[in-house]
N, C-alpha and C. Protein backbone atom coordinates (compact mmCIF):
# COMPACT_ATOMS: atom_id res chain seq x y z
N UNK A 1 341.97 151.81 278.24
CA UNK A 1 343.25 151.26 278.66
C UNK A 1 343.41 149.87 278.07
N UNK A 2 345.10 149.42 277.81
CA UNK A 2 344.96 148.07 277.54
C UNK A 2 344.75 146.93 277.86
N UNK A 3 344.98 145.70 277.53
CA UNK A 3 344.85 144.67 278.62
C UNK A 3 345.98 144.83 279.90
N UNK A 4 345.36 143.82 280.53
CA UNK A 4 346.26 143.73 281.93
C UNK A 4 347.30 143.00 282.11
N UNK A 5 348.23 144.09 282.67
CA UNK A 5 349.79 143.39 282.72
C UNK A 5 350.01 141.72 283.62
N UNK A 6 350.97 140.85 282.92
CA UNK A 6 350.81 139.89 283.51
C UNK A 6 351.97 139.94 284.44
N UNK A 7 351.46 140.06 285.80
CA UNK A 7 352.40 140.26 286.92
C UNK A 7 353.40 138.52 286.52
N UNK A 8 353.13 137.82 286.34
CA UNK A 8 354.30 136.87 286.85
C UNK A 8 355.31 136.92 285.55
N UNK A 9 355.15 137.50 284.67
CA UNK A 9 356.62 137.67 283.46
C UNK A 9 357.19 138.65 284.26
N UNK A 10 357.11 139.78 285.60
CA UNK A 10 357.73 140.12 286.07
C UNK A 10 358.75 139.64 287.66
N UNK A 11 359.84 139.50 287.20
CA UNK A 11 361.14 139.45 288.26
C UNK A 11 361.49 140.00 289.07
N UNK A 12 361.73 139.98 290.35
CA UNK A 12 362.85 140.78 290.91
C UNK A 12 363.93 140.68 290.75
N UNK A 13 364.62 142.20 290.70
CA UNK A 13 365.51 142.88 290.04
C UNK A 13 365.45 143.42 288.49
N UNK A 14 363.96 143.11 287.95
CA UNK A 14 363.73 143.46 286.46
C UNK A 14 364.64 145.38 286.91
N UNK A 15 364.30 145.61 285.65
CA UNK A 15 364.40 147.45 286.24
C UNK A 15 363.43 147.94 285.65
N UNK A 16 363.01 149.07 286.27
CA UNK A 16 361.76 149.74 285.99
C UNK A 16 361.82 151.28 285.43
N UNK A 17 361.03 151.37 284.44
CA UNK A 17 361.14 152.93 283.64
C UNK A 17 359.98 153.44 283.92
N UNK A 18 360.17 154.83 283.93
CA UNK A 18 359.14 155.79 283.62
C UNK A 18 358.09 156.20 282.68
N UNK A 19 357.27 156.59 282.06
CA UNK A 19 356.96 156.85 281.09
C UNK A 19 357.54 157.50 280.36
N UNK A 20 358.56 158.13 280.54
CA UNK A 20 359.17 159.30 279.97
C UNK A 20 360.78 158.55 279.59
N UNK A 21 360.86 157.24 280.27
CA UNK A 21 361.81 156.48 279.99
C UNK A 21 362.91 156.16 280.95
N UNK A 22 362.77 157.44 281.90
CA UNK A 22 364.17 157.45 282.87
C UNK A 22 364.12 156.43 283.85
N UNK A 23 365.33 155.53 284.34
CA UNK A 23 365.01 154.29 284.89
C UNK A 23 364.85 155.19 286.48
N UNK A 24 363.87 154.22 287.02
CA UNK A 24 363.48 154.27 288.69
C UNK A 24 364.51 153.35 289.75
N UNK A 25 364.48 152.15 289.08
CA UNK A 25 364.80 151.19 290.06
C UNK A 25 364.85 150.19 289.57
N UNK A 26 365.13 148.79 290.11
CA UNK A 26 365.05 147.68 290.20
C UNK A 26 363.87 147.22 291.21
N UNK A 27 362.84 145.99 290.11
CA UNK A 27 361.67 146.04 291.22
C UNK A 27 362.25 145.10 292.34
N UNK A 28 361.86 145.82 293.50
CA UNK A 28 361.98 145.02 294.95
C UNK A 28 361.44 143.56 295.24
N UNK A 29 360.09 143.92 295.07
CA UNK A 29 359.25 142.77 295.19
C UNK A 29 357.84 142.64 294.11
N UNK A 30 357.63 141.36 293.94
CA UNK A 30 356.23 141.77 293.11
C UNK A 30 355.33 140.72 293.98
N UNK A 31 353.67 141.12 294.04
CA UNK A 31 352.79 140.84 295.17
C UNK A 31 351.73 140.47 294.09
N UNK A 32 350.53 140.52 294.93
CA UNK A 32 349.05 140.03 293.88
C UNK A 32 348.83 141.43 293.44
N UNK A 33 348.75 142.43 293.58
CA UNK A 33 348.65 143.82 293.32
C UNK A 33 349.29 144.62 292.46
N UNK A 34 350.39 143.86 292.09
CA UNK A 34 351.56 144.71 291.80
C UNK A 34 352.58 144.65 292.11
N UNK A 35 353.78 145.54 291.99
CA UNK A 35 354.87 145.52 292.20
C UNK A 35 355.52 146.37 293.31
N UNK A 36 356.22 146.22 294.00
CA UNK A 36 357.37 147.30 294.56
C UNK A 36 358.40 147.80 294.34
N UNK A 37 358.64 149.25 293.90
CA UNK A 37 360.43 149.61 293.43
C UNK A 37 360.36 150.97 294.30
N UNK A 38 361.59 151.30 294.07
CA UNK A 38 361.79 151.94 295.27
C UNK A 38 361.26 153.12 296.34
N UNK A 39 360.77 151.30 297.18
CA UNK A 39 359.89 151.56 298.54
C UNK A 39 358.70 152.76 298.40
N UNK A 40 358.26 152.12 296.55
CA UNK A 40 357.08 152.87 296.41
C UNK A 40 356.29 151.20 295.74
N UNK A 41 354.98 151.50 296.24
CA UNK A 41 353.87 149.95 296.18
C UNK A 41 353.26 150.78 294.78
N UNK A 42 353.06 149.66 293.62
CA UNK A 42 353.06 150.37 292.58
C UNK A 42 351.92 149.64 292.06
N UNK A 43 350.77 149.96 291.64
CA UNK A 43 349.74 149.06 291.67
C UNK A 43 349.78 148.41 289.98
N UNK A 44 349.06 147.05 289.29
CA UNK A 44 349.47 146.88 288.21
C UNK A 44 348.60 147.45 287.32
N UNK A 45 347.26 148.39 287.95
CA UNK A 45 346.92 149.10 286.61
C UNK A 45 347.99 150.69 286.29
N UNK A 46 348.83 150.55 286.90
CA UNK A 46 349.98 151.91 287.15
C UNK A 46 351.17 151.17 285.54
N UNK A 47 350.92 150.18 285.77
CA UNK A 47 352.29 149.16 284.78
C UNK A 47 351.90 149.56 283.12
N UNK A 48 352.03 150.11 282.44
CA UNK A 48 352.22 149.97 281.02
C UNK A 48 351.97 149.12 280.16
N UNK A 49 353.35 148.06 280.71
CA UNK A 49 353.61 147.03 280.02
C UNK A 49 355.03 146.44 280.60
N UNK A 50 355.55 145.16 280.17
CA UNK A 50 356.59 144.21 280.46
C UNK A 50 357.29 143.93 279.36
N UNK A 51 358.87 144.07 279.25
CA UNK A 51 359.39 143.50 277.70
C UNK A 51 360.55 142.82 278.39
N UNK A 52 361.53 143.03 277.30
CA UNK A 52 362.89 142.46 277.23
C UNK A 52 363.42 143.45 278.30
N UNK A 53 363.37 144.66 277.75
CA UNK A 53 364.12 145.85 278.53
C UNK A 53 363.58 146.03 280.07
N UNK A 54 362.41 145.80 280.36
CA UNK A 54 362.05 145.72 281.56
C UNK A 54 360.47 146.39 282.15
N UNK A 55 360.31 146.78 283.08
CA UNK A 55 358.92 147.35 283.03
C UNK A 55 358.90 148.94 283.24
N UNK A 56 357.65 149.06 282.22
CA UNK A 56 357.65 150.32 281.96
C UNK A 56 356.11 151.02 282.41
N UNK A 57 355.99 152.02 283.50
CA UNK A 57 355.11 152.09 283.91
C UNK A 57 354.26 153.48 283.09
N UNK A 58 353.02 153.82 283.36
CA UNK A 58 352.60 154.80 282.91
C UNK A 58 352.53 156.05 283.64
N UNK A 59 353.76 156.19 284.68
CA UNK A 59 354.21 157.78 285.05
C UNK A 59 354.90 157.56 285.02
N UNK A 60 355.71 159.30 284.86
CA UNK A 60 356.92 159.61 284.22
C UNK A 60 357.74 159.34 285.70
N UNK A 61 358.89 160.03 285.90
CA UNK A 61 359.84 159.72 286.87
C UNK A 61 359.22 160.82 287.80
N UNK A 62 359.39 162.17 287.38
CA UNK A 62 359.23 163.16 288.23
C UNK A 62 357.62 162.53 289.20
N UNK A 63 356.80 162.33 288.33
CA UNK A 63 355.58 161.91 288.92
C UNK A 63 355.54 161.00 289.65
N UNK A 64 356.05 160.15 289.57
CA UNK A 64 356.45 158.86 290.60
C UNK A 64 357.16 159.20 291.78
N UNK A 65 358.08 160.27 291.40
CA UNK A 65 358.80 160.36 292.72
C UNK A 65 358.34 161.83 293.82
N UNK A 66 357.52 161.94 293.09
CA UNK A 66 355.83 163.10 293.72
C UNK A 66 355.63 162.34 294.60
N UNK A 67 354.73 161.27 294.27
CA UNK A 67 353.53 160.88 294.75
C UNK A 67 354.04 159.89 296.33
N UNK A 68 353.45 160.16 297.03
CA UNK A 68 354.01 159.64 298.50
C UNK A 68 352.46 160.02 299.18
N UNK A 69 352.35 158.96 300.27
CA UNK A 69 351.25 158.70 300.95
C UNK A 69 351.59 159.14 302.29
N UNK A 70 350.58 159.96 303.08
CA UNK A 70 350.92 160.38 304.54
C UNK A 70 351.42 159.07 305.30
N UNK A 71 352.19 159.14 306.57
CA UNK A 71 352.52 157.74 307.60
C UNK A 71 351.15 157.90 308.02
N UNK A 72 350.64 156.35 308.34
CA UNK A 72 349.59 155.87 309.09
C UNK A 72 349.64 156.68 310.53
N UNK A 73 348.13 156.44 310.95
CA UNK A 73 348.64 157.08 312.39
C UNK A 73 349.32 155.64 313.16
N UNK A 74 350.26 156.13 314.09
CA UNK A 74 350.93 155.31 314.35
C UNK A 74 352.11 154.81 313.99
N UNK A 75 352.56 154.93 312.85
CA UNK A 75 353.24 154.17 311.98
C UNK A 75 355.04 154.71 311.97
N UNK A 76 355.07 156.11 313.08
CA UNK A 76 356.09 156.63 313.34
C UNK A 76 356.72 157.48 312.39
N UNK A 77 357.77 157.43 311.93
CA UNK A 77 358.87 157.48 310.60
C UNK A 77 359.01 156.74 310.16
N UNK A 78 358.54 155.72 309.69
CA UNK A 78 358.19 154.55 308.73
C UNK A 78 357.27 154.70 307.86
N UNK A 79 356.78 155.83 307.60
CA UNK A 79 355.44 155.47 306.39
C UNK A 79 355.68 155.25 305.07
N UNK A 80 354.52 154.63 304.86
CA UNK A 80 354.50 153.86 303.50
C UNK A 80 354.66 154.81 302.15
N UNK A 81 354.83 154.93 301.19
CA UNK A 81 355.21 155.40 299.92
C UNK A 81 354.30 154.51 299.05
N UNK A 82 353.38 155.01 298.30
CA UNK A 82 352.38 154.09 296.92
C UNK A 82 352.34 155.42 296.12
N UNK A 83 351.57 154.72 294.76
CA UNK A 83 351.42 155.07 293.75
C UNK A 83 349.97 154.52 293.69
N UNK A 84 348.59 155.74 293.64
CA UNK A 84 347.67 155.26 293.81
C UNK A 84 346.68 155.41 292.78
């Protein structure tokens, strides 16, 4: 794999692509970990890379919008959504 993405050239509201290119979102938030787009926690070895056009992760759309994490116990109808 390549070097590691530098989380702070990323913004909120950058927009975020797929591997396959199709846009996801606009990132929500970005953390020490990574990023958030939509209300999926996206870790930064998941990130590609960062440009002009925006960030481009290394799953495609369909795969991204797979991947979902059981709710905590407890956690009601609120559970969390990552990319792990």
């Amino acid at each position: 794999m390549g070097a590691a993405v530098n989380l702070s050239a990323i913004e909120q509201g950058m927009p975020v692509y797929g591997a396959d290119g199709e846009p996801l979102g606009p990132v929500e938030a970005v953390h020490a970990a990574g990023i958030h787009v939509f209300n999926h926690s996206v870790p930064a070895a998941a990130i590609a890379r960062v440009d002009a056009a925006g960030v481009h992760l290394l799953l495609a759309r369909a795969a991204f919008a797979a991947v979902q994490e059981p709710p905590a116990v407890g956690a009601g109808a609120s559970g969390v959504s990552g990319i792990e």
